[in-house]
Protein backbone atom coordinates (compact mmCIF):
# COMPACT_ATOMS: atom_id res chain seq x y z
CA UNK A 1 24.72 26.25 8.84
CA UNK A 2 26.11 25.44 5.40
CA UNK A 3 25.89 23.68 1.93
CA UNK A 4 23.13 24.97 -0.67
CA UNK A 5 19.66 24.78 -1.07
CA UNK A 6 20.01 24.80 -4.61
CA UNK A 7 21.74 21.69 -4.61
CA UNK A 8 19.54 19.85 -2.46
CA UNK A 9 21.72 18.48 0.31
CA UNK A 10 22.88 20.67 3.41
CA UNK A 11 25.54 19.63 5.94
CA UNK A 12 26.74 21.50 9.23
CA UNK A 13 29.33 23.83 8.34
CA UNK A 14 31.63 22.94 11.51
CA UNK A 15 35.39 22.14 11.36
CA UNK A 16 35.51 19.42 14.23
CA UNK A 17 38.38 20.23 15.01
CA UNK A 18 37.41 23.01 17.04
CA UNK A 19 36.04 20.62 19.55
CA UNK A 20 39.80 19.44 19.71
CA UNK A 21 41.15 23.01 20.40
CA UNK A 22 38.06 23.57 22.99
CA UNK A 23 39.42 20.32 24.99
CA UNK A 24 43.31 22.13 24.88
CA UNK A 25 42.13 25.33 26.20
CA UNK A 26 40.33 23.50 28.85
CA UNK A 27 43.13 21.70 30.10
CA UNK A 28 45.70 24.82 29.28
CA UNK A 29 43.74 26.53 31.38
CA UNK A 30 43.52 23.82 34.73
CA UNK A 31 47.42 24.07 34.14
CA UNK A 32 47.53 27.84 34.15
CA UNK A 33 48.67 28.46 30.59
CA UNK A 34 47.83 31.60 29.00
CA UNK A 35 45.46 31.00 26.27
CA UNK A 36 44.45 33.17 23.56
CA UNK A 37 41.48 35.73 23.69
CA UNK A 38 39.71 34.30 20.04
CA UNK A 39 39.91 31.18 21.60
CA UNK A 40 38.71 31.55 25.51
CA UNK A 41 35.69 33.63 24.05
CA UNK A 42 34.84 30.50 22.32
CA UNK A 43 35.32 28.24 25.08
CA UNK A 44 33.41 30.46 27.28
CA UNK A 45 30.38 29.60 25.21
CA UNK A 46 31.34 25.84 23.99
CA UNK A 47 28.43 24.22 26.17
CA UNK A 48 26.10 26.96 23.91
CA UNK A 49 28.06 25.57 20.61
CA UNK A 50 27.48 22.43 21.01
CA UNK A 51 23.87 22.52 22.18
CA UNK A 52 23.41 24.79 18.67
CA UNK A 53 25.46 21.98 16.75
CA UNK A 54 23.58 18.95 17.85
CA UNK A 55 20.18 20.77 16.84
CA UNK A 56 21.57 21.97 13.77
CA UNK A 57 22.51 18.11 13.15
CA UNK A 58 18.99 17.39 13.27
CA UNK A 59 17.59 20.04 11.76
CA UNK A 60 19.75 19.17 8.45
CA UNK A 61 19.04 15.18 8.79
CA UNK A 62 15.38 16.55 8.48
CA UNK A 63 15.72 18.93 5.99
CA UNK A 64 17.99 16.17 3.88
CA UNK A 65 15.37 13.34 4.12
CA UNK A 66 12.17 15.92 3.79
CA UNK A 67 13.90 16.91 0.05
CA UNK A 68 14.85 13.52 -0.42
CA UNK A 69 11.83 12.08 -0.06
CA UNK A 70 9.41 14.09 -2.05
CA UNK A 71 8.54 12.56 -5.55
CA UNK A 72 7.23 15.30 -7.79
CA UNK A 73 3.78 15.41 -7.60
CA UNK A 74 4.30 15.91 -3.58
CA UNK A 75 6.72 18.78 -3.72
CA UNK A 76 4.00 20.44 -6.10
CA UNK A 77 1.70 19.81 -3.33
CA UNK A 78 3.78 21.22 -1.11
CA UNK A 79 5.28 23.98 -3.03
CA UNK A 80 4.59 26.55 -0.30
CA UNK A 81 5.92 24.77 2.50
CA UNK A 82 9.23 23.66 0.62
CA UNK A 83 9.47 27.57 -0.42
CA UNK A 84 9.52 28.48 3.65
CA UNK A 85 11.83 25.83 4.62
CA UNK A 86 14.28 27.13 1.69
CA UNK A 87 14.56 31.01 2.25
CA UNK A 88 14.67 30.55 6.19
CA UNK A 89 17.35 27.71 5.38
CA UNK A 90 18.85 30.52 2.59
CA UNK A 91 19.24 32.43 5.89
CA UNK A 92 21.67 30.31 7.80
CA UNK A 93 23.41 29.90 5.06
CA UNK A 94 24.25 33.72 3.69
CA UNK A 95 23.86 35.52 6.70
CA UNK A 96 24.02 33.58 10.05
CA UNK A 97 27.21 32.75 11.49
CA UNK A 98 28.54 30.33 14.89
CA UNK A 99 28.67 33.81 16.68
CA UNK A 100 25.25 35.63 15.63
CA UNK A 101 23.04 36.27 18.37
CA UNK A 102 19.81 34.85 16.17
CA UNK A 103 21.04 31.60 15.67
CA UNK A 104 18.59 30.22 18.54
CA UNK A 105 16.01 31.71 16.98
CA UNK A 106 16.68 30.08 13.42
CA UNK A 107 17.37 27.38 14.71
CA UNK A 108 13.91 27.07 16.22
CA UNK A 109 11.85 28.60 13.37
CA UNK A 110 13.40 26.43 10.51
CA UNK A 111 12.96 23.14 12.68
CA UNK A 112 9.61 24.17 12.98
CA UNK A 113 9.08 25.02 9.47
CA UNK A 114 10.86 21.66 8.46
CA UNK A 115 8.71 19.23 10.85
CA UNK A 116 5.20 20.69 9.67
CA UNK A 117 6.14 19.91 6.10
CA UNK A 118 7.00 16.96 7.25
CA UNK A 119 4.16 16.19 9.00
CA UNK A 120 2.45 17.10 5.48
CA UNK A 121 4.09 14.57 3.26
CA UNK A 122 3.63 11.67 5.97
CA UNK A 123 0.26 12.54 5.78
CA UNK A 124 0.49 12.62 1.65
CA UNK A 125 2.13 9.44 1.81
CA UNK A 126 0.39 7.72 4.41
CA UNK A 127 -2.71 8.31 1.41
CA UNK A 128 -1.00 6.26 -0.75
CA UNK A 129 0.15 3.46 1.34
CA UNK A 130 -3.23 2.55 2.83
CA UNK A 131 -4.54 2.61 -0.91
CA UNK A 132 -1.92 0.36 -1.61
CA UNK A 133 -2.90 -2.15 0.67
CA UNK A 134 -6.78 -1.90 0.36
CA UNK A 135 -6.20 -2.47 -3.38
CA UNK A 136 -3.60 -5.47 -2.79
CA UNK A 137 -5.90 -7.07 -0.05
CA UNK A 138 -8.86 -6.89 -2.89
CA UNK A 139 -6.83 -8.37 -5.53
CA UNK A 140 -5.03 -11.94 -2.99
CA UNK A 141 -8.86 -12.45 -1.91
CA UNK A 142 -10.66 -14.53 -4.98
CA UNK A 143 -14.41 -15.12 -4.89
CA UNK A 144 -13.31 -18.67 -5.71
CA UNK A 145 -12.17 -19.92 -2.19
CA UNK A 146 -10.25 -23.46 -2.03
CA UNK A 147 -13.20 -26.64 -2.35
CA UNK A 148 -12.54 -30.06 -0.41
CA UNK A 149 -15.50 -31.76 -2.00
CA UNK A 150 -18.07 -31.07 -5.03
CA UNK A 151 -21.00 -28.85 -4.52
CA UNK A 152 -24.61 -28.35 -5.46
CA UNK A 153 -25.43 -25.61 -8.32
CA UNK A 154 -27.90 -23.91 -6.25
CA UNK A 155 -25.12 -24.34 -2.90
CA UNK A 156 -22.10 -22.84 -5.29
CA UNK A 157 -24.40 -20.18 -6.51
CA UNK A 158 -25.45 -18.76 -2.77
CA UNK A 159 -21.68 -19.12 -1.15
CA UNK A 160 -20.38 -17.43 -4.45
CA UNK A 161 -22.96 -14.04 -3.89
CA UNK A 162 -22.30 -14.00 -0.45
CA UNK A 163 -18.82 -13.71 -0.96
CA UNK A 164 -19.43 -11.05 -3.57
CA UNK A 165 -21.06 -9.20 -0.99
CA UNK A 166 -18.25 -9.52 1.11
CA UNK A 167 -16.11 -7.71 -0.92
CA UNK A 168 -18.02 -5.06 -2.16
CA UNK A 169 -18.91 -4.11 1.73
CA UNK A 170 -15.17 -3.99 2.12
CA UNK A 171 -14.51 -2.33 -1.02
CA UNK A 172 -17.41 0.24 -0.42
CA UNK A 173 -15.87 0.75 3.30
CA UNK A 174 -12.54 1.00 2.47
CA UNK A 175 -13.29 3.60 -0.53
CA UNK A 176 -15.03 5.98 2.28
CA UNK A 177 -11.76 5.85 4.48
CA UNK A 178 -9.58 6.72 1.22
CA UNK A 179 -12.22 9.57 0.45
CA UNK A 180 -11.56 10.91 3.99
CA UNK A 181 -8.15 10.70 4.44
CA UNK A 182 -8.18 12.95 0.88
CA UNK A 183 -10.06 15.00 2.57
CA UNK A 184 -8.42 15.29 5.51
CA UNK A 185 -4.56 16.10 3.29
CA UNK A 186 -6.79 18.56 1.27
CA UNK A 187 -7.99 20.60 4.29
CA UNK A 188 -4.21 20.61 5.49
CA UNK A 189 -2.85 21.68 2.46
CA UNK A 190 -5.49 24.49 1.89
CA UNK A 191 -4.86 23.72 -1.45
CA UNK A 192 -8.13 24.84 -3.82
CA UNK A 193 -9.59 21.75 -6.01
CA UNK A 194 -8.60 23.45 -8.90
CA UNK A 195 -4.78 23.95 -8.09
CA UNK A 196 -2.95 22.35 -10.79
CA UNK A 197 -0.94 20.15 -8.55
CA UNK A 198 -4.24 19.50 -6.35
CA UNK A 199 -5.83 17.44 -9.70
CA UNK A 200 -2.62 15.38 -10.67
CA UNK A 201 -2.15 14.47 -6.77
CA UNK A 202 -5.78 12.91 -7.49
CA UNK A 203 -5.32 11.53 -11.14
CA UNK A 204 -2.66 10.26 -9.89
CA UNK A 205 -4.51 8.23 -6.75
CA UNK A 206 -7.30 7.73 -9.27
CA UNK A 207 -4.77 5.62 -11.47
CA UNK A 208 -3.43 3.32 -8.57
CA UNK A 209 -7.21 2.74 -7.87
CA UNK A 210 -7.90 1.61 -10.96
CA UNK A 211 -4.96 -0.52 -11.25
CA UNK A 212 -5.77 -2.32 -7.95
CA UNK A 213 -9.86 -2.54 -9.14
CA UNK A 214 -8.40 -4.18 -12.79
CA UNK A 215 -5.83 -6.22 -10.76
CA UNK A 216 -9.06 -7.80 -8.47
CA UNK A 217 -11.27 -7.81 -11.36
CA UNK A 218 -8.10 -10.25 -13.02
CA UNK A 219 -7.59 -12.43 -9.99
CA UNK A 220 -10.93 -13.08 -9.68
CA UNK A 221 -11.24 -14.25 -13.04
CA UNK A 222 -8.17 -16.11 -12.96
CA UNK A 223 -9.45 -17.58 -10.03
CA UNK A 224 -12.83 -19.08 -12.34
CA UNK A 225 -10.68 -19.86 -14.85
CA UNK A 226 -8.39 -22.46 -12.51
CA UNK A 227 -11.77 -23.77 -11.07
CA UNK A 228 -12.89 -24.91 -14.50
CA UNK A 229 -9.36 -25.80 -15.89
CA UNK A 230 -9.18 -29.32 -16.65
CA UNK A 231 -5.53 -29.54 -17.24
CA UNK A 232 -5.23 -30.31 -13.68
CA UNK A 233 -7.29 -33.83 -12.50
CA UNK A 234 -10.74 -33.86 -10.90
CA UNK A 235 -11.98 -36.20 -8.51
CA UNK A 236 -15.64 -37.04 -7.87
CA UNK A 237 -17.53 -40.18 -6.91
CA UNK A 238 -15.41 -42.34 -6.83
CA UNK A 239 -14.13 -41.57 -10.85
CA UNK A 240 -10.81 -40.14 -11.55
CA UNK A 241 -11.09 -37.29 -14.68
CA UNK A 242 -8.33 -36.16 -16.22
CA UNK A 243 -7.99 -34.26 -19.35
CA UNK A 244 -10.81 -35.99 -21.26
CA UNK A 245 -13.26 -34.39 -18.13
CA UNK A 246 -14.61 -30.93 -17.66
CA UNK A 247 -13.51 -29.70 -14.19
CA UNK A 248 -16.58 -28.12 -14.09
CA UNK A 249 -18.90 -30.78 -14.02
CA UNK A 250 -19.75 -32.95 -11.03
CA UNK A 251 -21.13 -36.47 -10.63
CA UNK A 252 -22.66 -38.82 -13.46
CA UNK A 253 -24.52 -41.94 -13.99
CA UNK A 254 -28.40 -42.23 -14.41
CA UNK A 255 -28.75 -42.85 -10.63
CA UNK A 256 -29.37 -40.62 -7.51
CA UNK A 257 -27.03 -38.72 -7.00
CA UNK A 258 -23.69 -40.22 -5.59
CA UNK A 259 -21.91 -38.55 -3.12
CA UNK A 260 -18.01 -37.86 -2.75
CA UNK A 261 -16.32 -41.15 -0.80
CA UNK A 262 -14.23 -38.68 1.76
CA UNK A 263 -11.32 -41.40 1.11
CA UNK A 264 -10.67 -40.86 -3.01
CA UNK A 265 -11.18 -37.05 -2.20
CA UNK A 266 -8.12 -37.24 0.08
CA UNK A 267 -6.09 -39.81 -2.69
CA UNK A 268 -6.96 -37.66 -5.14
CA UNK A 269 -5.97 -34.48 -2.92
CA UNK A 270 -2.57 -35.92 -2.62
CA UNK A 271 -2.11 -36.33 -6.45
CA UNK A 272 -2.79 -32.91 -7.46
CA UNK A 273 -6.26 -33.91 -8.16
CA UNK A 274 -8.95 -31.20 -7.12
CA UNK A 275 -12.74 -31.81 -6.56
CA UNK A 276 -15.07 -31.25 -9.47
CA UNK A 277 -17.02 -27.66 -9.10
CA UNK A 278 -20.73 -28.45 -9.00
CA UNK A 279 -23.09 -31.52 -9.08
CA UNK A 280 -24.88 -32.47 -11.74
CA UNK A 281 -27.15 -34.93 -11.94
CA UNK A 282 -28.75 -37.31 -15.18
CA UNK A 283 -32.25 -37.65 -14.62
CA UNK A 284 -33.58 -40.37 -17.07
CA UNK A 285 -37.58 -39.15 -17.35
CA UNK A 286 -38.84 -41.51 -20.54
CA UNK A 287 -38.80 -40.19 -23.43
CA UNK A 288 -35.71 -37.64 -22.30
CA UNK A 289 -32.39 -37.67 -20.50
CA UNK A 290 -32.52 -34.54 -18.27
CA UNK A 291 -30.07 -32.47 -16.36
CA UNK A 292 -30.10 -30.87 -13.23
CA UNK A 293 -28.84 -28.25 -13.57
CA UNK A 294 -29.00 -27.57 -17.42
CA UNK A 295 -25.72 -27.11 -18.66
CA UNK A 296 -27.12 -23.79 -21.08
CA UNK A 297 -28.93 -20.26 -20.09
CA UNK A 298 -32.81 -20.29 -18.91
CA UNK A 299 -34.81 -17.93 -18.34
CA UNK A 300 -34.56 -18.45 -14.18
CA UNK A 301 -30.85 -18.06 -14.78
CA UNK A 302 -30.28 -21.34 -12.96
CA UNK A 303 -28.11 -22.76 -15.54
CA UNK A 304 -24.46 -23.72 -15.68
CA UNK A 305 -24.00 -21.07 -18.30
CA UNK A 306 -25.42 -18.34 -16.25
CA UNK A 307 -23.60 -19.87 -12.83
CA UNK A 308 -20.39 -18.83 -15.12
CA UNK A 309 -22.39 -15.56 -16.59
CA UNK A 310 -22.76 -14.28 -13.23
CA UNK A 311 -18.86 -15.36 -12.00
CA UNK A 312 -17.39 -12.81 -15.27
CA UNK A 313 -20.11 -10.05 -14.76
């Protein structure tokens, strides 16, 4: 072996060109030419050599990406794993030599020693790459989806708790797998839950959880906010709104109810213009003008104000 531990990088400590001076004694020796001792005990073993340099090759690639890919908080975690590979690698490098009769056997043992840490931080690190994509699947799904045409208050109200639902099942589900796979590293590591680097490994997947829950939490609302916006145009029976409109208001008139000519939705569509968000509909009852729905709070909570209410909470 060779290089330093301390320094973080190893390479194989192997002049190549004694590969050079193994092909010369080989073909000294077809043409009968005396060849020195030193170097016919080492070509008497060069198939050995270079089975011991190719898996000395890999076992420093290994070592060199294991180190190299730790960030802090895993080589705390794996403190006692990174200790073994070091002093058996300490070995090869202060004691071992191309000739010593144990280099098989270090050979084996630090491989072995390198590929279960290995193992380890894949296992670390696949952790934090399935949170990373449960947390960015929660926060590119809106409870707002797209709308073609305008909908009842009642109809918005439903479509919007059932996809609520939605995504808390898959939140809820997806928080059980993350909860096992922590479980799972945790049992590997036979770390105890009180082991410094143990509770800043969590804090630390505790943080990216919450950053991916605030991130949702912001889409979503970002999400009401663009269905309400009325900087963009709204189309909706027929009637053209632009900034003078509230995009979240549906039909008007003191008639029944008109419904969305499937023509000015798709004009409107190719202006930029988006449906209006709910129906509501101007009921006059003599002596009053009613609307259905109210545009305030009630105490049924069927009112435009507590549609919106329930979209922020």
């Amino acid at each position: 072996g060779g290089g330093s531990v301390r320094e973080g990088t190893l390479r194989v400590n192997l002049d190549k060109g004694m590969w050079a001076t193994l092909r010369e004694a080989k073909y000294l020796q077809q043409l009968e030419i005396e060849v020195p001792d030193a170097v016919m005990q080492v070509y008497a073993k060069a198939d050995q050599f270079q089975l011991h340099a190719a898996k000395l090759e890999l076992m420093v690639d290994g070592y060199n990406r294991l180190m190299s890919g730790m960030t802090e908080e895993e080589r705390g975690l794996l403190r006692s794993q990174v200790e073994m590979v070091d002093e058996a690698v300490e070995e090869g490098i202060d004691h071992l030599s191309w000739r010593h009769h144990a280099l098989a056997s270090f050979i084996h043992k630090t491989s072995t020693y390198i590929s279960q840490a290995t193992a380890l931080l894949a296992q670390l690190q696949s952790v934090s790459s399935r949170l990373t994509a449960y947390v960015r699947g929660w926060s590119t799904a809106p409870l707002h989806a797209p709308r073609k045409k305008v909908a009842q208050a009642d109809d918005l109200a439903r479509r919007y708790r059932a996809a609520l639902d939605t995504k808390l099942a898959t939140v809820r589900e997806e928080a059980l797998t993350i909860h096992a796979l922590v479980d799972q590293v945790h049992l590997s590591l036979r770390l105890s839950r009180g082991d410094p680097s143990w509770k800043r490994y969590v804090a630390a997947l505790n943080r990216q959880l919450a950053i991916g829950l605030r991130s949702a939490a912001a889409e979503s609302l970002r999400a009401t906010r663009d269905a309400i916006d009325t900087s963009v145009g709204t189309v909706s029976s027929g009637v053209t709104r632009r900034r003078s409109s509230s995009g979240l208001l549906g039909s008007d008139g003191g008639m029944p109810s008109p419904r969305e000519d499937p023509a000015t939705a798709a004009a409107g569509a190719a202006k930029g213009f988006r449906p209006c968000l709910v129906e509501v509909r101007l009921e006059l009852v003599v002596p009053d003008i009613l609307l259905q729905p109210e545009l305030g709070s009630n105490s049924s909570g069927t009112g435009l104000e507590d549609l919106v209410a329930m979209w922020v909470d």
